[in-house]
C-alpha atoms as a PDB file:
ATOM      1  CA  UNK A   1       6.779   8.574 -31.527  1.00  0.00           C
ATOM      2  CA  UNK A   2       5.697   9.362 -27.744  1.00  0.00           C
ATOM      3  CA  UNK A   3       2.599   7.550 -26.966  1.00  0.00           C
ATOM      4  CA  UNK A   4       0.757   7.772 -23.222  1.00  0.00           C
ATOM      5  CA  UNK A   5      -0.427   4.961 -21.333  1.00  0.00           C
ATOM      6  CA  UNK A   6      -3.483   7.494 -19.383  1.00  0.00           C
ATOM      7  CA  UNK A   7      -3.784   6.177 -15.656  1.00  0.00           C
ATOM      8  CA  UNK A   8      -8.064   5.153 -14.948  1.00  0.00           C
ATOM      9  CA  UNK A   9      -8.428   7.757 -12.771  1.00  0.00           C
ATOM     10  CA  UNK A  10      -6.616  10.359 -15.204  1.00  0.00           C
ATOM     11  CA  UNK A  11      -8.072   9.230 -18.346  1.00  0.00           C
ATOM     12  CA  UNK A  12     -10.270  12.663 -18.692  1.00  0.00           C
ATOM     13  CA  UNK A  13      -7.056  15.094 -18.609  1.00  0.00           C
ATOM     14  CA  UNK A  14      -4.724  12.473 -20.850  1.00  0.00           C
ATOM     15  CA  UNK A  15      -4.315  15.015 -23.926  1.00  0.00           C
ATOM     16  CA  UNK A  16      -3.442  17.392 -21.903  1.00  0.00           C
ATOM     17  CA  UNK A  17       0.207  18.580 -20.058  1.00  0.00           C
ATOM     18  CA  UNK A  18       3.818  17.239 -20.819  1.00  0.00           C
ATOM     19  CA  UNK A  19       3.678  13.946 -18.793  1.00  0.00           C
ATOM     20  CA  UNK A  20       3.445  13.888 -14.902  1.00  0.00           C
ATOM     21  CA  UNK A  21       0.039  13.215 -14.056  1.00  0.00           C
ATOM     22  CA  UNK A  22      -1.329  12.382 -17.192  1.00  0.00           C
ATOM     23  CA  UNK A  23       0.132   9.834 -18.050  1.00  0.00           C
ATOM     24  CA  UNK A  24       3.348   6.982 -18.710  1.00  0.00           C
ATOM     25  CA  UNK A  25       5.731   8.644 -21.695  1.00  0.00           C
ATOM     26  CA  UNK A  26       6.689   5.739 -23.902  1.00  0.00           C
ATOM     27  CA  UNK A  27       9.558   6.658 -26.888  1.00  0.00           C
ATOM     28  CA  UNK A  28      10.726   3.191 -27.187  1.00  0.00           C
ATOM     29  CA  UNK A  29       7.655   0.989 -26.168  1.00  0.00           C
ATOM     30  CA  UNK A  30       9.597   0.224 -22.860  1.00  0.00           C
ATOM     31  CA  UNK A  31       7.626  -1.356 -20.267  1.00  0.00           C
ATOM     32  CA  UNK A  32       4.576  -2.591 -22.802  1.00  0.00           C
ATOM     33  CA  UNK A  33       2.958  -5.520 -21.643  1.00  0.00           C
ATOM     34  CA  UNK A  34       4.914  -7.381 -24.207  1.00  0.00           C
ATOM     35  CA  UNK A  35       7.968  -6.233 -23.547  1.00  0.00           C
ATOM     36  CA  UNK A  36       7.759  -7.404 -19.922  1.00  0.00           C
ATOM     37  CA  UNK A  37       6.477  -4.606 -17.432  1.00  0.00           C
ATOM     38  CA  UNK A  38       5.339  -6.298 -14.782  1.00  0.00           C
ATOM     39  CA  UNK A  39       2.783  -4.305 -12.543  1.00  0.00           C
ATOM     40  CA  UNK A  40       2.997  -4.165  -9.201  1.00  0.00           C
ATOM     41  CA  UNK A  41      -0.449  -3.294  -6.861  1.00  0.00           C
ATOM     42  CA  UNK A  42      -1.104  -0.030  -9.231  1.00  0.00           C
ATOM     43  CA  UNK A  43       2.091   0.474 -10.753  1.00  0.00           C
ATOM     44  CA  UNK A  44       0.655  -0.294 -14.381  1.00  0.00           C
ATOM     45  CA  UNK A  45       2.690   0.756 -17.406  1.00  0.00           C
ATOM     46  CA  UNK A  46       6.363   0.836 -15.818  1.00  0.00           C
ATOM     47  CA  UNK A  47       8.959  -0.794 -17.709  1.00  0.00           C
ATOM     48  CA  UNK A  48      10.276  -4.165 -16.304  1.00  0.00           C
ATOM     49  CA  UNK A  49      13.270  -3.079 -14.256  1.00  0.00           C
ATOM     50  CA  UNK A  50      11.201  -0.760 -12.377  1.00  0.00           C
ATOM     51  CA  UNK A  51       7.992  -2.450 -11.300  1.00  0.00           C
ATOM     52  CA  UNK A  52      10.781  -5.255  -9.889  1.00  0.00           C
ATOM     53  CA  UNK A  53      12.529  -2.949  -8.128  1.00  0.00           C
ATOM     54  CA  UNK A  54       9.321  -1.606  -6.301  1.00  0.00           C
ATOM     55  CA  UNK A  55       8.231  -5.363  -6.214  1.00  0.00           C
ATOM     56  CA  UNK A  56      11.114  -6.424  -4.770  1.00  0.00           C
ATOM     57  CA  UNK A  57      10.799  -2.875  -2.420  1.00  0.00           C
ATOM     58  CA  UNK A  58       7.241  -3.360  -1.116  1.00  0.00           C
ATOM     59  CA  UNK A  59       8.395  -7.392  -0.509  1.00  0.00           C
ATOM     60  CA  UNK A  60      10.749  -6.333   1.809  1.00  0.00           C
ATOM     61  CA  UNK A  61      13.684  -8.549   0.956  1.00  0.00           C
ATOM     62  CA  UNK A  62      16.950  -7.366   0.610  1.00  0.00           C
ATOM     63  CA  UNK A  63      18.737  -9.681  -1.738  1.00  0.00           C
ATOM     64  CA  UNK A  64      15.780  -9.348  -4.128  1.00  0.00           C
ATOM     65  CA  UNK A  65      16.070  -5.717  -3.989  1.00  0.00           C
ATOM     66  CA  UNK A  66      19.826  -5.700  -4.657  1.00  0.00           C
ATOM     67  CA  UNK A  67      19.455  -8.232  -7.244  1.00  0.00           C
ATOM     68  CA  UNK A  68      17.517  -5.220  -8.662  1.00  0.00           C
ATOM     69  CA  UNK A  69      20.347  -2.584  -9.373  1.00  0.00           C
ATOM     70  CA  UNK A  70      23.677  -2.713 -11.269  1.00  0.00           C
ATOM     71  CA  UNK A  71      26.608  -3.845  -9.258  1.00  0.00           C
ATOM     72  CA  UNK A  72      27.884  -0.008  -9.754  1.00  0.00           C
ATOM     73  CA  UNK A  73      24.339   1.130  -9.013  1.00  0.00           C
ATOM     74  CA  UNK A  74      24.297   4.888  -7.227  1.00  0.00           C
ATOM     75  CA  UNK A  75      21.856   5.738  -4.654  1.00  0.00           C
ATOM     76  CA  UNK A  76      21.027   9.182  -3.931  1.00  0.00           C
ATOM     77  CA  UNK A  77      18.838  11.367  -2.067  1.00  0.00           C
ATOM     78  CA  UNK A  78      18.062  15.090  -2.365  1.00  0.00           C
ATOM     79  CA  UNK A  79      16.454  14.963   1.360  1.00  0.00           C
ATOM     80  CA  UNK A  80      18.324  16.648   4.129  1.00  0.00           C
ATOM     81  CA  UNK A  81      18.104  13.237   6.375  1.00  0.00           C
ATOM     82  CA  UNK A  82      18.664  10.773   3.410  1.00  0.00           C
ATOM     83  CA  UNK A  83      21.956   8.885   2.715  1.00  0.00           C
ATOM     84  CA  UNK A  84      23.333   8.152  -0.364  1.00  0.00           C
ATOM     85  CA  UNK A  85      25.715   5.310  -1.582  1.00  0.00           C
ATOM     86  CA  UNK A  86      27.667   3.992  -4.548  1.00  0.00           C
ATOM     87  CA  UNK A  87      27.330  -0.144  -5.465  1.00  0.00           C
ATOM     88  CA  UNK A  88      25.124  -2.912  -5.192  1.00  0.00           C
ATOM     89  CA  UNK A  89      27.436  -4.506  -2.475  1.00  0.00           C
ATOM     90  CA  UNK A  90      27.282  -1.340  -0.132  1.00  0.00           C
ATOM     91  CA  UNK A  91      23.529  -0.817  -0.714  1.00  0.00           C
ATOM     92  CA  UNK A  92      22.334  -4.556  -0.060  1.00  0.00           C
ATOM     93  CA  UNK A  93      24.628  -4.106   2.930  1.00  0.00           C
ATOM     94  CA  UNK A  94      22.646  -1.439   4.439  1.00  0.00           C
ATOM     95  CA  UNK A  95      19.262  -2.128   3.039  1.00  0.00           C
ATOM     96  CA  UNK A  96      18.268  -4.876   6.412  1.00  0.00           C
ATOM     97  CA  UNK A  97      19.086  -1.278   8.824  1.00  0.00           C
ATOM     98  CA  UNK A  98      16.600   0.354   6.158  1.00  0.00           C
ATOM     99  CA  UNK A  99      13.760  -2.174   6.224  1.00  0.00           C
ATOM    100  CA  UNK A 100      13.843  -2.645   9.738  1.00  0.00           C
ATOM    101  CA  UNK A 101      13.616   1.033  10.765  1.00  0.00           C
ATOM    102  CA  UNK A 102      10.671   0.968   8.538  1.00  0.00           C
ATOM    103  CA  UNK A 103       8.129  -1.920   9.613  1.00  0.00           C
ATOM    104  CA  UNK A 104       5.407  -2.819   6.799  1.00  0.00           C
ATOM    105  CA  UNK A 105       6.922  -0.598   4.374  1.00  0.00           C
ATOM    106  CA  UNK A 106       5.162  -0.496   1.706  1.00  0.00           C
ATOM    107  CA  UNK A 107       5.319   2.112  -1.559  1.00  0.00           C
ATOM    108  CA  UNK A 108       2.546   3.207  -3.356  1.00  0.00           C
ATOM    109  CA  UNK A 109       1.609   5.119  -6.820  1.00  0.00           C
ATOM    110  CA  UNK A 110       1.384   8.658  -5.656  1.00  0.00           C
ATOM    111  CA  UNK A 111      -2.888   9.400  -6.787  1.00  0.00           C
ATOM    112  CA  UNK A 112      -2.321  12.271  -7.738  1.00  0.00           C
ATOM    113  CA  UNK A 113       0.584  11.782 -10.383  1.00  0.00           C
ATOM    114  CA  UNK A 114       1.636   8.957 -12.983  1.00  0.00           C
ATOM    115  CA  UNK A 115       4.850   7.806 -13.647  1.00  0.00           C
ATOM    116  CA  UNK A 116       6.926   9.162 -16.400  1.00  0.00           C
ATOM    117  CA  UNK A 117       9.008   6.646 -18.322  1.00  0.00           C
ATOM    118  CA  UNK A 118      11.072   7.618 -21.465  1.00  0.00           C
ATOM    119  CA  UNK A 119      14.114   5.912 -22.713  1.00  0.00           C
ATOM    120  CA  UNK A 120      16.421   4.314 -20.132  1.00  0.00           C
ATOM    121  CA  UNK A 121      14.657   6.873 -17.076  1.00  0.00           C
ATOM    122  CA  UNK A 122      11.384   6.320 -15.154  1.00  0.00           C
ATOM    123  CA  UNK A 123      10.117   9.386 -12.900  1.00  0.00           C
ATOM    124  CA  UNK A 124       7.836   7.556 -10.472  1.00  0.00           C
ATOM    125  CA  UNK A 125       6.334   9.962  -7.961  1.00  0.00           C
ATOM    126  CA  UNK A 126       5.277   7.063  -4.458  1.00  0.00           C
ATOM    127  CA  UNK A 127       3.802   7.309  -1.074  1.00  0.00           C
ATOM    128  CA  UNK A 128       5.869   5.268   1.089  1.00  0.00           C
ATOM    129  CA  UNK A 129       3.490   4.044   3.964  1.00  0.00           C
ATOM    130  CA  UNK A 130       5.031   1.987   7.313  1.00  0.00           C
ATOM    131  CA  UNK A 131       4.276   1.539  10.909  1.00  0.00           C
ATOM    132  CA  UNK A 132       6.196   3.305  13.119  1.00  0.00           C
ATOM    133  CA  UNK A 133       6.550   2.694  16.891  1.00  0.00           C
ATOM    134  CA  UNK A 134       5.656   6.640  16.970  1.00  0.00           C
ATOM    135  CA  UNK A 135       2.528   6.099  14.525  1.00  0.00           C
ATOM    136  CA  UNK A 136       1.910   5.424  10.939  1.00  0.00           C
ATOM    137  CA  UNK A 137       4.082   6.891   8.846  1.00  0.00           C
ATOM    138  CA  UNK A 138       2.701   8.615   5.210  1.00  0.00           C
ATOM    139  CA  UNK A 139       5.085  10.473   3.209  1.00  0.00           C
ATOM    140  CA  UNK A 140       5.303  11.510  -0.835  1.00  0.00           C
ATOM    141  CA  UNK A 141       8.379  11.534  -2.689  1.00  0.00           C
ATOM    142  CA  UNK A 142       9.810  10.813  -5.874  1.00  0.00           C
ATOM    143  CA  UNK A 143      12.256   8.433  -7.684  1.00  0.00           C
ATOM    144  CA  UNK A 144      14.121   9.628 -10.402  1.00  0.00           C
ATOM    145  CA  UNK A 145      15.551   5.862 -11.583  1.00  0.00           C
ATOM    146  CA  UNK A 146      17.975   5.438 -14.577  1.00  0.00           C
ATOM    147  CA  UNK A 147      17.739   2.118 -16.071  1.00  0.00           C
ATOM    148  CA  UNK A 148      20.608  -0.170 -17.792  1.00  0.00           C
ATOM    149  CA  UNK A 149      20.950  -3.657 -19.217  1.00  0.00           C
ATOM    150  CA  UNK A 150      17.882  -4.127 -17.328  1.00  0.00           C
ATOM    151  CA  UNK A 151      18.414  -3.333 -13.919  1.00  0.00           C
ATOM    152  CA  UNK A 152      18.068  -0.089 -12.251  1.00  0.00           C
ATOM    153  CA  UNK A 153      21.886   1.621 -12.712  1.00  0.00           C
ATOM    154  CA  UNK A 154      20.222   4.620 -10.517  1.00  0.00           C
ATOM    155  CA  UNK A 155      18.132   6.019  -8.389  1.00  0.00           C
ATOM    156  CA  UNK A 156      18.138   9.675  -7.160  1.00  0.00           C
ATOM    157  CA  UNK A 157      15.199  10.111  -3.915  1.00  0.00           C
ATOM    158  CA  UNK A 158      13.179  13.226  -3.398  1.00  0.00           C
ATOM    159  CA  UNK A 159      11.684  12.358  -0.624  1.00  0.00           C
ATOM    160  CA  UNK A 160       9.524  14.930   2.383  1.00  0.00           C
ATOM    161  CA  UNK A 161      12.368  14.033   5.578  1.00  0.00           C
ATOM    162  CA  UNK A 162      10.537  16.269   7.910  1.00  0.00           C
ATOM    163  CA  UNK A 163       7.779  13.379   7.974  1.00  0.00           C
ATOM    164  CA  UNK A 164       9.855  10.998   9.374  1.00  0.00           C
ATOM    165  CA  UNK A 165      10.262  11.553  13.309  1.00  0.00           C
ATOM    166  CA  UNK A 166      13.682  11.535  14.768  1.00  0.00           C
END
């Protein structure tokens, strides 16, 4: 049975659509308040692994956010400027490069979307916010994260490149 967690501010279209932006998808009660999910600044309804990895994301410290993934964890991106990577070791070894080209990163529930979790897989549409030297920076993109033994196993970025100045 597929129940929906409706988001406050999407409460009036929550029996309506197939998911995104009505709602968090639950087939397995993942991510229930008793089962763990631990929200982080509007990320309500995600299961555990998740809201720690964007806890861990929006805290800015690397080995928190490695200690996040599985050691053969894969890291994709579907953006023309983003770089993937395969293992924990070889993403917590470029993550400092990451946060630092980023200053006050910060990621955010997209408003106009909900996540998606079902199962081992979380769709979690963001805005990533930081200050740039050039300006603030604003940009929407989504996670598609697959989740294992409770740690995020992967993580595939969609993710607007032509925001970010060169």
């Amino acid at each position: 049975m597929t129940t929906r967690a409706p988001r406050p501010d999407r409460a009036a279209s929550a029996g309506t659509g197939i998911g995104i932006g009505v709602g968090v998808d639950r087939t397995d009660g993942a991510g229930d308040a008793k089962d763990g999910a631990v929200p982080e600044a509007g990320w309500s309804g995600l299961p555990a692994p998740a809201a720690a990895y964007v806890a861990a994301m929006n805290a800015c410290d690397p080995d928190a956010i490695a200690a996040c993934v599985t050691v053969d964890f894969r890291n994709e991106h579907a953006s023309t400027h983003g770089r993937g990577c395969v293992g924990r070791a070889a993403y917590r070894e470029r993550l400092p490069g990451f946060l630092a080209a980023f200053p006050g990163l910060r990621y955010s529930p997209d408003p106009d979307q909900a996540p998606v979790a079902a199962g081992g897989r979380v769709a979690m549409p963001y805005v990533m916010t930081a200050a740039l030297p050039a300006g603030p920076l604003r940009l929407r993109g989504l996670w598609l994260l697959t989740l294992r033994d409770g740690r995020v196993a992967a993580r595939l970025d969609y993710w607007d490149s032509g925001a970010v100045p060169r």
